[in-house]
Protein backbone atom coordinates (compact mmCIF):
# COMPACT_ATOMS: atom_id res chain seq x y z
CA UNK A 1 0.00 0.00 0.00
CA UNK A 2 1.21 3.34 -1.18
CA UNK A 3 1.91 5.88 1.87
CA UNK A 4 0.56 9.44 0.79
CA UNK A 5 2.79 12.06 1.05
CA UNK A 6 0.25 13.88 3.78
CA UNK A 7 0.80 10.07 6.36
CA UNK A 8 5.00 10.67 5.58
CA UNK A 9 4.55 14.86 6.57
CA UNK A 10 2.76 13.69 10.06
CA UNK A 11 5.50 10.91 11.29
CA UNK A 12 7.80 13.01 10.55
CA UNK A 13 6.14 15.55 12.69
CA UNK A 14 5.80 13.04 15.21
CA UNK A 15 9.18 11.53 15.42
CA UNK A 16 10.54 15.42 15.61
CA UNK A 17 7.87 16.17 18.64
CA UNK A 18 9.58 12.50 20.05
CA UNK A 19 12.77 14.04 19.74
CA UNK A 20 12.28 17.10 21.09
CA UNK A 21 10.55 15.52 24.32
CA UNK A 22 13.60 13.60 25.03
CA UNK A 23 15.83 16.57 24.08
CA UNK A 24 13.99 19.20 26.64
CA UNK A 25 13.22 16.46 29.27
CA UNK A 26 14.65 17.97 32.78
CA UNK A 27 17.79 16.15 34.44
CA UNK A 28 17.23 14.25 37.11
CA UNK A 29 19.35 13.21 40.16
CA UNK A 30 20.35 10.44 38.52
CA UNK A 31 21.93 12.57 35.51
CA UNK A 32 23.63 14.42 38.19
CA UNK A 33 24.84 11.24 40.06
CA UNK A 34 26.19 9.55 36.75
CA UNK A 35 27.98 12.89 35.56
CA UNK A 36 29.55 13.36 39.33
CA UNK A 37 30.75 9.25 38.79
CA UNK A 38 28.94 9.43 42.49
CA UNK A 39 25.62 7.49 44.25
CA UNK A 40 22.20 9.50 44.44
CA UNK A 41 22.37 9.10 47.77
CA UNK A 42 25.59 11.18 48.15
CA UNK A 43 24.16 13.65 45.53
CA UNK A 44 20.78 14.27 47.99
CA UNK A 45 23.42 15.36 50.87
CA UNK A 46 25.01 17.55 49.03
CA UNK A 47 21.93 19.25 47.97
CA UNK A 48 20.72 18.85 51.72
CA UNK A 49 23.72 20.78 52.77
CA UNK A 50 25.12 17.43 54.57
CA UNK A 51 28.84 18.44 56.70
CA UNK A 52 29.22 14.25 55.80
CA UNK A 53 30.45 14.54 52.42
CA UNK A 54 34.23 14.83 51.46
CA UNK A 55 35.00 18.34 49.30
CA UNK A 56 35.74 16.91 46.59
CA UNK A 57 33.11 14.81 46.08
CA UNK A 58 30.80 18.00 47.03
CA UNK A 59 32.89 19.95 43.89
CA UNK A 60 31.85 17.16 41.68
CA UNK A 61 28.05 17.13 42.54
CA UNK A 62 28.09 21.05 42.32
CA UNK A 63 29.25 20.93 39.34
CA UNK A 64 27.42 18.23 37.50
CA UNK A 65 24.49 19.90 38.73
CA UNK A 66 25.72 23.53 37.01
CA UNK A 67 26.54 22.02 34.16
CA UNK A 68 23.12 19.94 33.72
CA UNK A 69 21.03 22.64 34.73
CA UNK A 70 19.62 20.70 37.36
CA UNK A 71 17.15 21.66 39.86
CA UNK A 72 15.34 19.93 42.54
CA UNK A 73 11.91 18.85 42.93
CA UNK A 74 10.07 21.03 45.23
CA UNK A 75 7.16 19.05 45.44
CA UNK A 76 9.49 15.56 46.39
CA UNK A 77 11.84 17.32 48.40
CA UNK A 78 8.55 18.71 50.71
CA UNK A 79 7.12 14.78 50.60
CA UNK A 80 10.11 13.08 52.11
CA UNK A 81 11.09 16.05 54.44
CA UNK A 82 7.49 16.87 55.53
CA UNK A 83 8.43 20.46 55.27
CA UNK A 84 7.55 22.98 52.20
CA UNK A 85 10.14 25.60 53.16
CA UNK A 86 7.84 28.07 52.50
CA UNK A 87 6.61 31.22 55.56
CA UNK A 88 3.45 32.40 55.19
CA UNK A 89 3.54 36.72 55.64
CA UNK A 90 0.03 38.17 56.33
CA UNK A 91 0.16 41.46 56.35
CA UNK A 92 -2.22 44.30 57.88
CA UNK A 93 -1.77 46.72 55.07
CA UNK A 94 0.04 46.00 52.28
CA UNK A 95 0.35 49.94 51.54
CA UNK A 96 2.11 51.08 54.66
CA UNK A 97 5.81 52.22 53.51
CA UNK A 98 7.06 51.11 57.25
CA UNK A 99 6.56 47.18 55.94
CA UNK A 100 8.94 47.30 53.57
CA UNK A 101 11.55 47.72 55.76
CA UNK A 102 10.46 44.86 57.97
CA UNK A 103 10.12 42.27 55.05
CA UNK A 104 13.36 43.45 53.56
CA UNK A 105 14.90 42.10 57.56
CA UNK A 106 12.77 38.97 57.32
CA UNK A 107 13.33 38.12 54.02
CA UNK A 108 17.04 37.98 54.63
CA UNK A 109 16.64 36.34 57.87
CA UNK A 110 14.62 33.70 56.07
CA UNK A 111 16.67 33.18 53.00
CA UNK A 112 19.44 32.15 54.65
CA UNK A 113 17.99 29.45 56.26
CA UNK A 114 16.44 28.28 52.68
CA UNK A 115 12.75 29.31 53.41
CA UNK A 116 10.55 31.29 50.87
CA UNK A 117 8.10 34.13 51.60
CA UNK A 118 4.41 33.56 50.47
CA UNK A 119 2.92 37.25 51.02
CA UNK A 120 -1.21 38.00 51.52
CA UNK A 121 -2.57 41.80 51.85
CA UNK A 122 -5.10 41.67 55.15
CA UNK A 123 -6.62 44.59 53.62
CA UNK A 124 -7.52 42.77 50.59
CA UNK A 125 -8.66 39.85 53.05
CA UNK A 126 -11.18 42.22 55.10
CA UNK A 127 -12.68 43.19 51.22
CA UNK A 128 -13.03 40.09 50.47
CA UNK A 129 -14.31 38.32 53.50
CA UNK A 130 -11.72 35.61 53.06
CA UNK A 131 -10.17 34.09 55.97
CA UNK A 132 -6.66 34.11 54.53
CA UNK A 133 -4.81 31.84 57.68
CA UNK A 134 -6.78 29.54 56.55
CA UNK A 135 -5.10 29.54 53.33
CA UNK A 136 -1.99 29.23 54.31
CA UNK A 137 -2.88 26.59 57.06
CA UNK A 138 -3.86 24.48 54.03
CA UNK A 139 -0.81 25.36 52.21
CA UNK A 140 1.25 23.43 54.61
CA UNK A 141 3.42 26.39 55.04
CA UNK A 142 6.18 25.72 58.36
CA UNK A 143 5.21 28.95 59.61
CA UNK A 144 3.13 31.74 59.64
CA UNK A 145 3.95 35.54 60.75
CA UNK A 146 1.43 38.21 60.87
CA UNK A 147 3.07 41.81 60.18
CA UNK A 148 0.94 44.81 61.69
CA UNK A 149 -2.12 44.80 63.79
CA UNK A 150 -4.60 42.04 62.46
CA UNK A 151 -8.48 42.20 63.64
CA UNK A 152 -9.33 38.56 63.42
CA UNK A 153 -7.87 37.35 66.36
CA UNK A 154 -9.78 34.31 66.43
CA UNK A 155 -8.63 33.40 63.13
CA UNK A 156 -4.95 34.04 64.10
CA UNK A 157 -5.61 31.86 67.22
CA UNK A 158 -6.93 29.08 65.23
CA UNK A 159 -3.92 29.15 63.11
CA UNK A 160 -1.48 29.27 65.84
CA UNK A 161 -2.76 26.08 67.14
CA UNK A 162 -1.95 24.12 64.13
CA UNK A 163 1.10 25.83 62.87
CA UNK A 164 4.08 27.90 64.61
CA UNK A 165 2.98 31.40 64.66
CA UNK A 166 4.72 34.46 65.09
CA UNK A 167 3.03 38.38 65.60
CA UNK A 168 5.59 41.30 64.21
CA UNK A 169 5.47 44.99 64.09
CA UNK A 170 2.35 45.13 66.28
CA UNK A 171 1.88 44.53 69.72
CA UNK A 172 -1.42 42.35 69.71
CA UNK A 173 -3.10 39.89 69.90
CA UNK A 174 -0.85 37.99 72.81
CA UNK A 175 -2.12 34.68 72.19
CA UNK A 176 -0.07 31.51 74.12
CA UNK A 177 2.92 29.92 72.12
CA UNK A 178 3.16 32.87 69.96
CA UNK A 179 5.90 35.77 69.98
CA UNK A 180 5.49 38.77 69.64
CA UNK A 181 8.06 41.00 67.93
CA UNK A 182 7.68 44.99 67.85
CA UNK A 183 9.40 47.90 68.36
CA UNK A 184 9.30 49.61 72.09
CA UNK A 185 6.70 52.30 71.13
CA UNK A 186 6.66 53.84 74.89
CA UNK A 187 10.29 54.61 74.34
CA UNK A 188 9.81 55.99 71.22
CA UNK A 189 7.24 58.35 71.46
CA UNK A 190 9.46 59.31 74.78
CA UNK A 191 12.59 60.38 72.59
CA UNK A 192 9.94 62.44 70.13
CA UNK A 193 8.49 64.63 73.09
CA UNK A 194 11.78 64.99 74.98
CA UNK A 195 13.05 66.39 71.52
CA UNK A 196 10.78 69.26 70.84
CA UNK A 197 10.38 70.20 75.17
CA UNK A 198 14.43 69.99 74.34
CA UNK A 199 14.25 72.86 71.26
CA UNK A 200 11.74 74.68 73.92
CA UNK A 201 8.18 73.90 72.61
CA UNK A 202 5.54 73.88 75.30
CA UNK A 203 2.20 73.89 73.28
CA UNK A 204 2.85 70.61 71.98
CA UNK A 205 0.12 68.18 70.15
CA UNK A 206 -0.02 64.39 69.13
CA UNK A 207 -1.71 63.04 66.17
CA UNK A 208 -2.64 59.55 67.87
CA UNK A 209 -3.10 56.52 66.26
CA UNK A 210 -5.77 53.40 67.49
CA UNK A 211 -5.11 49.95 68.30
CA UNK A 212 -2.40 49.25 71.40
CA UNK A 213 0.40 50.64 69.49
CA UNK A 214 -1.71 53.79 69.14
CA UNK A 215 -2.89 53.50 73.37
CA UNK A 216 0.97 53.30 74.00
CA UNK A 217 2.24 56.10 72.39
CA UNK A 218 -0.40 58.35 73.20
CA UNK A 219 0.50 57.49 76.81
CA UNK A 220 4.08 57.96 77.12
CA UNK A 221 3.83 61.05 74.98
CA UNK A 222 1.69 62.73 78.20
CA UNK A 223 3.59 61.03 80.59
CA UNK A 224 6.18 62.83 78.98
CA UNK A 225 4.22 65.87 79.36
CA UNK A 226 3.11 65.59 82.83
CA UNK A 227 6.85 64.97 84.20
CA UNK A 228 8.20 68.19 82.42
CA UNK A 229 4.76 70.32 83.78
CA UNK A 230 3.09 70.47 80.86
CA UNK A 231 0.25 68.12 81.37
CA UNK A 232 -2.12 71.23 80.58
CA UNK A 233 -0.35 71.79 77.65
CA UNK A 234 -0.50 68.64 75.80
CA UNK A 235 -2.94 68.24 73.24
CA UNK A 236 -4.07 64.67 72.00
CA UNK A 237 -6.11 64.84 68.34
CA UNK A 238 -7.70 61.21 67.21
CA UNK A 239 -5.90 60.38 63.53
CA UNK A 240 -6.76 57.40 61.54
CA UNK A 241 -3.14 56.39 60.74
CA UNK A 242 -3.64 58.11 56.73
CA UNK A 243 -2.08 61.32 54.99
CA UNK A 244 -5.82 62.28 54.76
CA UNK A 245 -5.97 61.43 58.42
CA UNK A 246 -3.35 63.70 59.45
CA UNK A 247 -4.05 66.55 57.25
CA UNK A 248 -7.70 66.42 58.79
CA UNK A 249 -6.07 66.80 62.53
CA UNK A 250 -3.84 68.92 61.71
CA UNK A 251 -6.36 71.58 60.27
CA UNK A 252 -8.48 70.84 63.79
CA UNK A 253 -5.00 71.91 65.52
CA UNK A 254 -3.97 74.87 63.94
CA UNK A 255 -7.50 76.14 63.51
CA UNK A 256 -7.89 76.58 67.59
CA UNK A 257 -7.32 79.59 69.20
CA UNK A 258 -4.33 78.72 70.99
CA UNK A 259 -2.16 76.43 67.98
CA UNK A 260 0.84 73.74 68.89
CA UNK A 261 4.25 75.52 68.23
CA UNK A 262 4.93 71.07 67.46
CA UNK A 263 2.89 68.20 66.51
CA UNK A 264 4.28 64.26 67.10
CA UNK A 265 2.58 62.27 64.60
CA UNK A 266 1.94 58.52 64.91
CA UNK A 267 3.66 57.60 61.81
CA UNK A 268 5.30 59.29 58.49
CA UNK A 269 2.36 59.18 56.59
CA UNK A 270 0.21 61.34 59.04
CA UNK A 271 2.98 63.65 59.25
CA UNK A 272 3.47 64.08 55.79
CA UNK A 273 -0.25 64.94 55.78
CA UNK A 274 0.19 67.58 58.85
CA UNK A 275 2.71 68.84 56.47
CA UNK A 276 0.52 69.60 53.70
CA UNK A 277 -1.88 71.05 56.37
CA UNK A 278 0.75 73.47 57.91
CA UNK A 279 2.08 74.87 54.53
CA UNK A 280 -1.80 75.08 53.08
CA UNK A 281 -2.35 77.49 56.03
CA UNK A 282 0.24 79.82 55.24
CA UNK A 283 2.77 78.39 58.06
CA UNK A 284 6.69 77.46 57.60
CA UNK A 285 8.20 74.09 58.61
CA UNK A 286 9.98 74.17 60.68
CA UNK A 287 10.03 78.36 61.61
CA UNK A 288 6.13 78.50 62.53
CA UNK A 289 5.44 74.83 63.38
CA UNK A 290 8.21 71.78 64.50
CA UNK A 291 6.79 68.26 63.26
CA UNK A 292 8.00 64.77 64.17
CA UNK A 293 6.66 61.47 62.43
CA UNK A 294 7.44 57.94 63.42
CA UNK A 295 9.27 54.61 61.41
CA UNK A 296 11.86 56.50 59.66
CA UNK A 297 10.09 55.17 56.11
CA UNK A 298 11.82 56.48 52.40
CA UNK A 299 9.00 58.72 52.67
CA UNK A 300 10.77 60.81 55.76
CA UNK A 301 14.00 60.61 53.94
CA UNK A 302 12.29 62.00 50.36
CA UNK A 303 14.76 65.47 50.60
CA UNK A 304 11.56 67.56 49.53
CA UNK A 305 10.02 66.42 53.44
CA UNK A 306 13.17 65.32 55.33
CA UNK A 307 11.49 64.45 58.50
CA UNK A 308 12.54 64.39 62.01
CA UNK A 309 11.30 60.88 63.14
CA UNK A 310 11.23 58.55 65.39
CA UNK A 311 13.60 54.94 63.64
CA UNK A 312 11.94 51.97 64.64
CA UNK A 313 13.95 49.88 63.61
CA UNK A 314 11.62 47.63 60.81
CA UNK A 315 14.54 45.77 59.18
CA UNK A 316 15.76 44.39 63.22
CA UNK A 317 12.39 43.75 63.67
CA UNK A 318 12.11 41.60 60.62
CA UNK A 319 15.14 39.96 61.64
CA UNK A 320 14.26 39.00 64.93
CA UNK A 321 10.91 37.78 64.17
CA UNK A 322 11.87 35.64 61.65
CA UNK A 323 14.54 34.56 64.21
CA UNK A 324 11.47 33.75 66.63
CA UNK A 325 9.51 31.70 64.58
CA UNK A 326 12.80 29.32 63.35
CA UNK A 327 13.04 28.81 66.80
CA UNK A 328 9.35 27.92 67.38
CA UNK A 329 9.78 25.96 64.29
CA UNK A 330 12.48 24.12 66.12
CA UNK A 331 10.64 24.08 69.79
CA UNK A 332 6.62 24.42 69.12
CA UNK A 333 6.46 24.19 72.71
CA UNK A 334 8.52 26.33 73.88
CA UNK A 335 6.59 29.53 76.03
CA UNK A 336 5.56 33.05 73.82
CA UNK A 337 7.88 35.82 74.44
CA UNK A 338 7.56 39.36 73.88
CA UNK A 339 10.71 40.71 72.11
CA UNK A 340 11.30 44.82 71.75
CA UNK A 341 13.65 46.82 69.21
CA UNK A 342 15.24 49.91 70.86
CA UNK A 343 14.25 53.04 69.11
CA UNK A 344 16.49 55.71 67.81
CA UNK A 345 15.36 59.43 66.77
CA UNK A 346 16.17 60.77 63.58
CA UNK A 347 16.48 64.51 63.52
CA UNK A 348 16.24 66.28 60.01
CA UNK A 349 14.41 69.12 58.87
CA UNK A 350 10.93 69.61 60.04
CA UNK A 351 11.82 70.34 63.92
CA UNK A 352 13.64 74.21 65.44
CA UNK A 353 13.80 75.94 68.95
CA UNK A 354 10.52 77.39 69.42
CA UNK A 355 10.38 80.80 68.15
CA UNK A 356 9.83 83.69 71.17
């Protein structure tokens, strides 16, 4: 029977498609063993990082597996080890400039001990109504850290109890077995207060934020206050944590009779909004009106703003947390523990000696 020239066109397509299959197909860890003239089982401790293999036998695997390309199987690698060296990151607010400072620490923390970050926005999670813990629960991840303050306590809770858990950058929920790694707020919003009663401003506001972070700096800033005998001259305005937020209290402030010479802001952003506020109102910054923000973000270092602020230390944070939960990792059992970074304050361009 005659073959028609169409039948001879397809097997030839078919035995280039066969050739190309075997030509792209991945190596494997036996490639690697043969090219090394080593076992596979010496070839998984070198990829495992093993301290039991001779040097040069490790030089041989690293190289066969450079030269073939060859990369392991996540999927395998998190069957036999039970682990998918992955961290689940949930965090509060995706848009606040002082998380990218903390990730930056915690990635780098992470990295080095071969774990991956799988991020989630919370504020896309509140839109949505999704209960994204639960996610990464059934992800299998070895870990989960929550960055900011998180509303869903209950949700975090449930987590905790199945995986190790570890809160950053806020300073609730305390739940048991979980750290809780943050920056020492009281201490911070001390240094910002003692600063401008230092350049001699006595008429001095705060633009609080909510939450316990919020509760804790409002509090040390009139402690602050009170112990220099100006309790009656402290001024507390409610701020929602936004540039919007602070421009609106800022406005309140300088529209009362008797205006701050200085405003402490909760964070960057709301001073960068009291900013706005001050130079929309005809005043100078810092001749007519001293500001000090809080996280020492790229925003307070933009030379247009050049904030005074209050460095709290995100990247350490990030650090240390991801410090904590390899250790709970190690020891689920082991007791919660609060851990604090020690503040610094950053002085720059938006605070002077009172004038008169």
């Amino acid at each position: 029977m005659r073959v028609k020239p169409f039948d001879k066109l397809a097997r030839r397509m078919e035995r280039s498609r066969n050739g190309a299959t075997q030509t792209m197909r991945a190596p494997t860890i036996r490639d690697v063993a043969e090219r090394a003239g080593v076992s596979k089982s010496l070839v998984s401790l070198v990829l495992r990082g093993s301290d039991q293999v001779r040097d040069e036998k490790r030089q041989a695997v690293l190289a066969a597996v450079e030269e073939l390309g060859y990369r392991t199987n996540a999927a395998a690698r998190s069957l036999s080890e039970r682990r998918t060296r992955t961290v689940g990151v949930l965090l509060n607010d995706m848009r606040n400039p002082w998380f990218v400072e903390l990730l930056d620490g915690l990635n780098s923390r992470l990295h080095d001990s071969g774990l991956h970050m799988l991020l989630a926005d919370g504020h896309l999670n509140r839109r949505l109504g999704e209960d994204l813990t639960r996610t990464f629960v059934d992800l299998r991840v070895d870990g989960l850290i929550a960055v900011g303050t998180l509303p869903a306590a209950e949700a975090l809770r449930t987590a905790a109890g199945q995986i190790p858990t570890v809160v950053a950058g806020a300073r609730e929920p305390e739940l048991p077995g979980v750290d809780v790694v943050a920056n020492d707020d009281e201490r911070g919003a001390r240094l910002a207060t003692e600063h401008l009663i230092g350049l001699g401003h006595r008429r001095i506001a705060h633009i609080a934020g909510r939450g316990v972070v919020g509760e804790l700096r409002r509090r040390s800033f009139e402690t602050v206050m009170r112990e220099h005998g100006l309790a009656a001259e402290a001024v507390v305005e409610q701020g929602d944590l936004t540039e919007e937020g602070g421009y609106r209290a800022t406005v309140r402030l300088l529209s009362a009779r008797e205006r701050p010479t200085a405003v402490f802001a909760f964070n960057d952003i709301a001073c960068v909004g009291a900013l706005s506020a001050a130079e929309e109102l005809g005043l100078q910054v810092p001749r007519d009106l001293s500001l000090v923000g809080y996280d020492n973000t790229y925003l307070s270092r933009l030379r247009h703003l050049w904030l005074t602020t209050v460095d709290s230390a995100g990247h350490d944070v990030g650090r240390r947390a991801a410090q904590c939960l390899l250790d709970r990792i190690a020891d689920p059992a082991r007791p919660g523990e609060v851990v604090l970074t020690a503040p610094t304050l950053e002085v720059r361009g938006t605070t002077a000696p009172a004038r008169g």
